[in-house]
N, C-alpha and C. Protein backbone atom coordinates (compact mmCIF):
# COMPACT_ATOMS: atom_id res chain seq x y z
N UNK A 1 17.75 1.17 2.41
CA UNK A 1 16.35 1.40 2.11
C UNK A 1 15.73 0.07 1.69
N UNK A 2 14.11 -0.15 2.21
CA UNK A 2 13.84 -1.55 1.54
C UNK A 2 12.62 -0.63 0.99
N UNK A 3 11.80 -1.78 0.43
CA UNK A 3 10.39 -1.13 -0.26
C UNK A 3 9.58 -2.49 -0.08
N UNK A 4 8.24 -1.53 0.65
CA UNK A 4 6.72 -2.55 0.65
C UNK A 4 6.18 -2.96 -0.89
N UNK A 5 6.16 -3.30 -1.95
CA UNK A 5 5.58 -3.86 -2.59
C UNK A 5 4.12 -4.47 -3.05
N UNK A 6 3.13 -3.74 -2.56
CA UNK A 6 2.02 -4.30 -2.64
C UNK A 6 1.09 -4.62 -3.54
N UNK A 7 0.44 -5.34 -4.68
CA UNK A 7 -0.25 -5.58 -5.57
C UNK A 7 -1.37 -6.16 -5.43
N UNK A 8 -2.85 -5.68 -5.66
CA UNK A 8 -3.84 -6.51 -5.27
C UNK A 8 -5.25 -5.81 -6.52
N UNK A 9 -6.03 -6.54 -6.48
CA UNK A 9 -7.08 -6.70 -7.51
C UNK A 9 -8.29 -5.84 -6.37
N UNK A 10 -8.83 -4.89 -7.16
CA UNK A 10 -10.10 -4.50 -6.84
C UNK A 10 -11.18 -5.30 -7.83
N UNK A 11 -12.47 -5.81 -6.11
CA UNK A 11 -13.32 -5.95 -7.51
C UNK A 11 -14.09 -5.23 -9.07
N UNK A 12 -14.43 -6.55 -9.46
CA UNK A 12 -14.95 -5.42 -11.29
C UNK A 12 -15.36 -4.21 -10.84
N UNK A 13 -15.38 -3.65 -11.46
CA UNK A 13 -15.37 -2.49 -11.27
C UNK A 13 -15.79 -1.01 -9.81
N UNK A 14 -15.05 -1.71 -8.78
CA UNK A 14 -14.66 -0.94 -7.85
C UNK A 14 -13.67 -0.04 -8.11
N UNK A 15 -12.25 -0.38 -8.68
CA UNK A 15 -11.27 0.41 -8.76
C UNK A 15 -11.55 1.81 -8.14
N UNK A 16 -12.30 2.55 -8.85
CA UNK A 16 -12.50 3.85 -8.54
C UNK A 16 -12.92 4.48 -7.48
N UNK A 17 -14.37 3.28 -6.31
CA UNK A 17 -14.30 3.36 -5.18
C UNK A 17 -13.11 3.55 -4.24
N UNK A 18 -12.55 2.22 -4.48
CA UNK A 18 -11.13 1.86 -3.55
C UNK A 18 -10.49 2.98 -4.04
N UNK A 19 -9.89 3.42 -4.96
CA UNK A 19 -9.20 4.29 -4.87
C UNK A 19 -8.83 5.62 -4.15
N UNK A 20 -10.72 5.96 -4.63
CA UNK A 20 -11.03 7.64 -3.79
C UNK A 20 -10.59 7.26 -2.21
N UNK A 21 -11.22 6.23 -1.62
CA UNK A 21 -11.07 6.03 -0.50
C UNK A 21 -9.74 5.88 0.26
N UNK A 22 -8.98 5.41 -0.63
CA UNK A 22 -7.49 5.56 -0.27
C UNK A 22 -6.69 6.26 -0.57
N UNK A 23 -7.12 7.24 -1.40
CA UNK A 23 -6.60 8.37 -1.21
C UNK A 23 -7.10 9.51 -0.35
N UNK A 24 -8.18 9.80 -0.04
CA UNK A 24 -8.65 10.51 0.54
C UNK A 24 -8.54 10.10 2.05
N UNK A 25 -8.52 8.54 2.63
CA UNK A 25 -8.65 8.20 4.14
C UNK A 25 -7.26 7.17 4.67
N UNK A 26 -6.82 6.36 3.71
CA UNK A 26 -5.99 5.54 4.06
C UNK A 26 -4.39 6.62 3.97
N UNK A 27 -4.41 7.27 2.91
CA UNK A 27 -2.93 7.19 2.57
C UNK A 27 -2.72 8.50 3.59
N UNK A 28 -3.56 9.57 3.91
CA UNK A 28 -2.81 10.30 5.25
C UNK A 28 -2.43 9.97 7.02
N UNK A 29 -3.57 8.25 7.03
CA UNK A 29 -3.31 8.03 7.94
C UNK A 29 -2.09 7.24 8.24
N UNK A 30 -1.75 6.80 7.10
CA UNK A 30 -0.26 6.00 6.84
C UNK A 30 0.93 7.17 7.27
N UNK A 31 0.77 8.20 6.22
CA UNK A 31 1.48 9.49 6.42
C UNK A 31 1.68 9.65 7.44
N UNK A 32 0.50 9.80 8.43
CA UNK A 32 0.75 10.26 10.41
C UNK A 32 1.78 9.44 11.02
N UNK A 33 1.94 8.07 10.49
CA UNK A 33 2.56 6.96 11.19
C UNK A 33 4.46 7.51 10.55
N UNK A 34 4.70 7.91 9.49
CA UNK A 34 6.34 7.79 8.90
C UNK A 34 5.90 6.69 7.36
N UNK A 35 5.09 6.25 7.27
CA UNK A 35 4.77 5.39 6.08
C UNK A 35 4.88 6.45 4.77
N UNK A 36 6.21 5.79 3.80
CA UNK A 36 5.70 7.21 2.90
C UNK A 36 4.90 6.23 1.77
N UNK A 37 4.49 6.36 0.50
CA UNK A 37 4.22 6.42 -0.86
C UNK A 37 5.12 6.65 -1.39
N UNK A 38 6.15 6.03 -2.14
CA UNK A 38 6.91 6.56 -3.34
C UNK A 38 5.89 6.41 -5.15
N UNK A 39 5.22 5.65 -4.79
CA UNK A 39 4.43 5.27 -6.34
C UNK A 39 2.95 4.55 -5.93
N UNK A 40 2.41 5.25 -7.13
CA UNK A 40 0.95 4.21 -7.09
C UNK A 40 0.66 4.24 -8.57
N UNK A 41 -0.31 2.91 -8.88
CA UNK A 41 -0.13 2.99 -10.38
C UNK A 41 -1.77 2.05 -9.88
N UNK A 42 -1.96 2.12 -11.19
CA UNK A 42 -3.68 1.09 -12.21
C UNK A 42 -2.59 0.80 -12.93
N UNK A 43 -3.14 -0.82 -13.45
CA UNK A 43 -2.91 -1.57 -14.73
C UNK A 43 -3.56 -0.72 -15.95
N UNK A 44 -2.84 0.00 -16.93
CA UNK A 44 -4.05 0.49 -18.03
C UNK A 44 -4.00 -0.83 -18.94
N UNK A 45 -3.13 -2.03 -19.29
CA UNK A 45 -3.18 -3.06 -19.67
C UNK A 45 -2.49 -4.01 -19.26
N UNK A 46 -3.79 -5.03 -19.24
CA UNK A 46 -3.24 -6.10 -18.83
C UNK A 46 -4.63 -6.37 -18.04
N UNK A 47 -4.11 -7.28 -16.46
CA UNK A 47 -4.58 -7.48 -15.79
C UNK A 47 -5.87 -6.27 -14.95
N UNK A 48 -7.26 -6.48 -15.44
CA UNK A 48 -8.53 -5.50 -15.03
C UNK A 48 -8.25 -5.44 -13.41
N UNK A 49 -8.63 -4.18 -13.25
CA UNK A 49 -8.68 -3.59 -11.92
C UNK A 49 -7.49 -3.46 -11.39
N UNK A 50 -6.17 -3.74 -11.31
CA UNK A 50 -4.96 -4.12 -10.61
C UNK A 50 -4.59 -2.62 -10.28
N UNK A 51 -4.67 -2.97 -8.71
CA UNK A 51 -3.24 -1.72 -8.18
C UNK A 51 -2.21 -2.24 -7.27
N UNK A 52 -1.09 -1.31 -7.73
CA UNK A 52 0.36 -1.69 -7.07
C UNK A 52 0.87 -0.64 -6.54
N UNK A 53 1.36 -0.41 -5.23
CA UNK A 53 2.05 0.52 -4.44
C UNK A 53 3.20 0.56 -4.25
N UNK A 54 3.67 1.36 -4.03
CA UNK A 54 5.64 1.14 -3.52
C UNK A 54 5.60 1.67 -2.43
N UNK A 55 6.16 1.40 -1.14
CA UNK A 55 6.34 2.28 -0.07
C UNK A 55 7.88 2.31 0.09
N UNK A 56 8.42 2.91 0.81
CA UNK A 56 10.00 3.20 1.23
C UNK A 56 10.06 3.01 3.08
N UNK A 57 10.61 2.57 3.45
CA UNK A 57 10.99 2.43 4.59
C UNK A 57 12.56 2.00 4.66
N UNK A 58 13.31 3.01 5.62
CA UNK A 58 14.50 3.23 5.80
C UNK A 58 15.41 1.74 5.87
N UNK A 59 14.46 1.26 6.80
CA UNK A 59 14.95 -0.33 7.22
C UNK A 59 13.98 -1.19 7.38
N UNK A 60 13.98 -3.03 7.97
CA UNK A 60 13.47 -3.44 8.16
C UNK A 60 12.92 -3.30 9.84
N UNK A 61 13.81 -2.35 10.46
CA UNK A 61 13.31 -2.12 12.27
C UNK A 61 12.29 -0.71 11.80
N UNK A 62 12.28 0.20 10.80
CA UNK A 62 11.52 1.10 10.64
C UNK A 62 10.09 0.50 10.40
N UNK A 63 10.15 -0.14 9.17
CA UNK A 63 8.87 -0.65 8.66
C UNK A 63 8.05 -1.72 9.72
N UNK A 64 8.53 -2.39 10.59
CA UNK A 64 8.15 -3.20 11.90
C UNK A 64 7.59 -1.75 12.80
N UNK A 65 8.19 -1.29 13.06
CA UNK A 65 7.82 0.00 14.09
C UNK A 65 6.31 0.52 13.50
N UNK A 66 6.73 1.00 12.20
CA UNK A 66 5.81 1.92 11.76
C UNK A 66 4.55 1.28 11.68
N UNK A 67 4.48 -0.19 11.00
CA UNK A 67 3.32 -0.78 10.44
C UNK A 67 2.96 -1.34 12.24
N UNK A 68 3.77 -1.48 12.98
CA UNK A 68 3.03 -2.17 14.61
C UNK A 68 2.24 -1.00 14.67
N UNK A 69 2.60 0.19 14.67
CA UNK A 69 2.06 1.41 15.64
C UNK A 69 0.39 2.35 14.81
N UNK A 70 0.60 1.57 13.05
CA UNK A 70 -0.37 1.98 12.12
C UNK A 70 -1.67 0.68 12.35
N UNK A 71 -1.03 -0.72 12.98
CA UNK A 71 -2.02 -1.22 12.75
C UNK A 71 -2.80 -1.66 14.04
N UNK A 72 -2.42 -0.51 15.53
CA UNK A 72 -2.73 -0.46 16.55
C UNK A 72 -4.08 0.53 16.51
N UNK A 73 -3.74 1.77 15.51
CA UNK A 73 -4.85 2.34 15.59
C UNK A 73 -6.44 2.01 15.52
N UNK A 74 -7.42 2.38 16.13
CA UNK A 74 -8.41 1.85 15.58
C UNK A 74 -9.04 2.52 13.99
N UNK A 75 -8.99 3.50 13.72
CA UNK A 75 -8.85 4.16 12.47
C UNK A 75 -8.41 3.10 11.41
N UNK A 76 -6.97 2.32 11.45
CA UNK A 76 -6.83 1.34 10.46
C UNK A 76 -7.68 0.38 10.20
N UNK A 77 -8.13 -0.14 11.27
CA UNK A 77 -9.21 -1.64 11.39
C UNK A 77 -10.47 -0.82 10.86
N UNK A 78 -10.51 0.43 11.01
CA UNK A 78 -11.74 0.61 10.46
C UNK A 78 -11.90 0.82 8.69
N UNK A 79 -10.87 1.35 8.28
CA UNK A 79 -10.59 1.59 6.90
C UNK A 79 -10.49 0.20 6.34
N UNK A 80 -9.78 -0.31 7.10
CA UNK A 80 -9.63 -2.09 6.33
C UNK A 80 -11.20 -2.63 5.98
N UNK A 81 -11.72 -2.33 7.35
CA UNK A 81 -13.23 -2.98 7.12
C UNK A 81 -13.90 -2.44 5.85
N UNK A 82 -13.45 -0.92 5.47
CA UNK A 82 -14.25 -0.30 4.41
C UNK A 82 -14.07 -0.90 3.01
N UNK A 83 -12.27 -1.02 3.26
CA UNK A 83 -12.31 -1.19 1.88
C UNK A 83 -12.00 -2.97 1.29
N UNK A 84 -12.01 -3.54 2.60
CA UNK A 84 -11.60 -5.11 2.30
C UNK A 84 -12.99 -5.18 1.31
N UNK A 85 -14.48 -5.09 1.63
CA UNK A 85 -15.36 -5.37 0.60
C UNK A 85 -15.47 -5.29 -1.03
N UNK A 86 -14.39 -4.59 -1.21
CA UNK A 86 -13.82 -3.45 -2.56
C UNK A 86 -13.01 -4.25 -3.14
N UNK A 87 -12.13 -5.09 -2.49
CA UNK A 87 -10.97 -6.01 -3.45
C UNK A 87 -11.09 -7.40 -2.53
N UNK A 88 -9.84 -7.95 -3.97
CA UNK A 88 -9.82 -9.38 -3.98
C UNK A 88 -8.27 -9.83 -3.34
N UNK A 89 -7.56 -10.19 -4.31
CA UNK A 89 -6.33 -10.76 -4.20
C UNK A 89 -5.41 -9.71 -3.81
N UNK A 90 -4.59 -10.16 -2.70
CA UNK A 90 -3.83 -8.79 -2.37
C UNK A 90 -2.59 -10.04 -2.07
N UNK A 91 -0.99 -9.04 -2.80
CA UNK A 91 0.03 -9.89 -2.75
C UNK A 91 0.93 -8.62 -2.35
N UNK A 92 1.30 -8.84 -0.95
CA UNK A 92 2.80 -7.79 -0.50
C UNK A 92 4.24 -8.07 0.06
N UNK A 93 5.01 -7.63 -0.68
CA UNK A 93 6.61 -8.58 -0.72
C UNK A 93 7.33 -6.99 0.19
N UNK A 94 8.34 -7.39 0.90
CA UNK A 94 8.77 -6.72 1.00
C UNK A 94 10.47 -6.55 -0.13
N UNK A 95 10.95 -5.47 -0.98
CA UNK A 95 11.85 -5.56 -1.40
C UNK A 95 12.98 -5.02 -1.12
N UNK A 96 14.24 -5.12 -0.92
CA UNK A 96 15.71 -5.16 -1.28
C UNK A 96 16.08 -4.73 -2.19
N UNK A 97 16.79 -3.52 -2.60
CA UNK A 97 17.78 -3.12 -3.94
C UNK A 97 18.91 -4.18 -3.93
N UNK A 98 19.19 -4.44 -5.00
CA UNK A 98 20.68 -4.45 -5.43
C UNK A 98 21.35 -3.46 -4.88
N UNK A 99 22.98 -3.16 -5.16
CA UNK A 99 23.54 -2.46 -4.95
C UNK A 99 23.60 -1.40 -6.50
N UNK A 100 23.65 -2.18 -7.41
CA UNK A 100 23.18 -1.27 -8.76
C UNK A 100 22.06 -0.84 -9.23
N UNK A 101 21.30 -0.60 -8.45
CA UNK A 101 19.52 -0.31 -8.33
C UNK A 101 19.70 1.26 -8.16
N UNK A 102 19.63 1.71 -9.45
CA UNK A 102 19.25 3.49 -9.07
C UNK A 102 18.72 3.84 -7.87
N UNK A 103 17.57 3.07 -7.51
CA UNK A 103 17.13 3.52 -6.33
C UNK A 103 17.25 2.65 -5.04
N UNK A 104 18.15 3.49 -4.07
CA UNK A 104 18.65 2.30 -3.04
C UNK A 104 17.59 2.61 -1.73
């Protein structure tokens, strides 16, 4: 198993825009593709506006497949357009467990 990692800043006070919107338009069209969600979180302290995602993908030939075939749609390019105006800094790693990582 690896995991998408994604962390990025909505502007001042968008959060709540971006959010509805990705929950309501982005995260089922991910769903259609095999993309799951394991976590989504807000900073309640610390860093203003911050959200971070976890995704799960089986492998690194899954997550290539899935994200080619999610970012072919035109539906994605259109959601991007919606919500790129909404945030700032966006940082996405892909991660690796350990082998002693509860979650592999």
């Amino acid at each position: 198993m690896i995991y998408l990692h994604v962390t990025l800043q909505t502007k001042r006070g968008k959060l709540n825009e971006w959010s509805s919107i990705y929950e309501k338009e982005y995260v089922p069209l991910i769903e259609k593709y095999g993309q799951r969600l394991v976590g989504a979180w807000r900073t309640a302290v610390g860093t203003y506006d911050e959200v971070t995602d976890l995704y799960a993908f089986d492998n690194f030939t899954e997550f290539e497949r899935i994200r080619g075939e999610l970012f072919k749609d035109p539906k994605t390019a259109a959601l991007i357009n919606k919500i790129f105006p909404l945030a700032g800094l966006e940082v996405s790693k892909i991660m690796v467990p350990f082998d002693y990582s509860p979650m592999k």
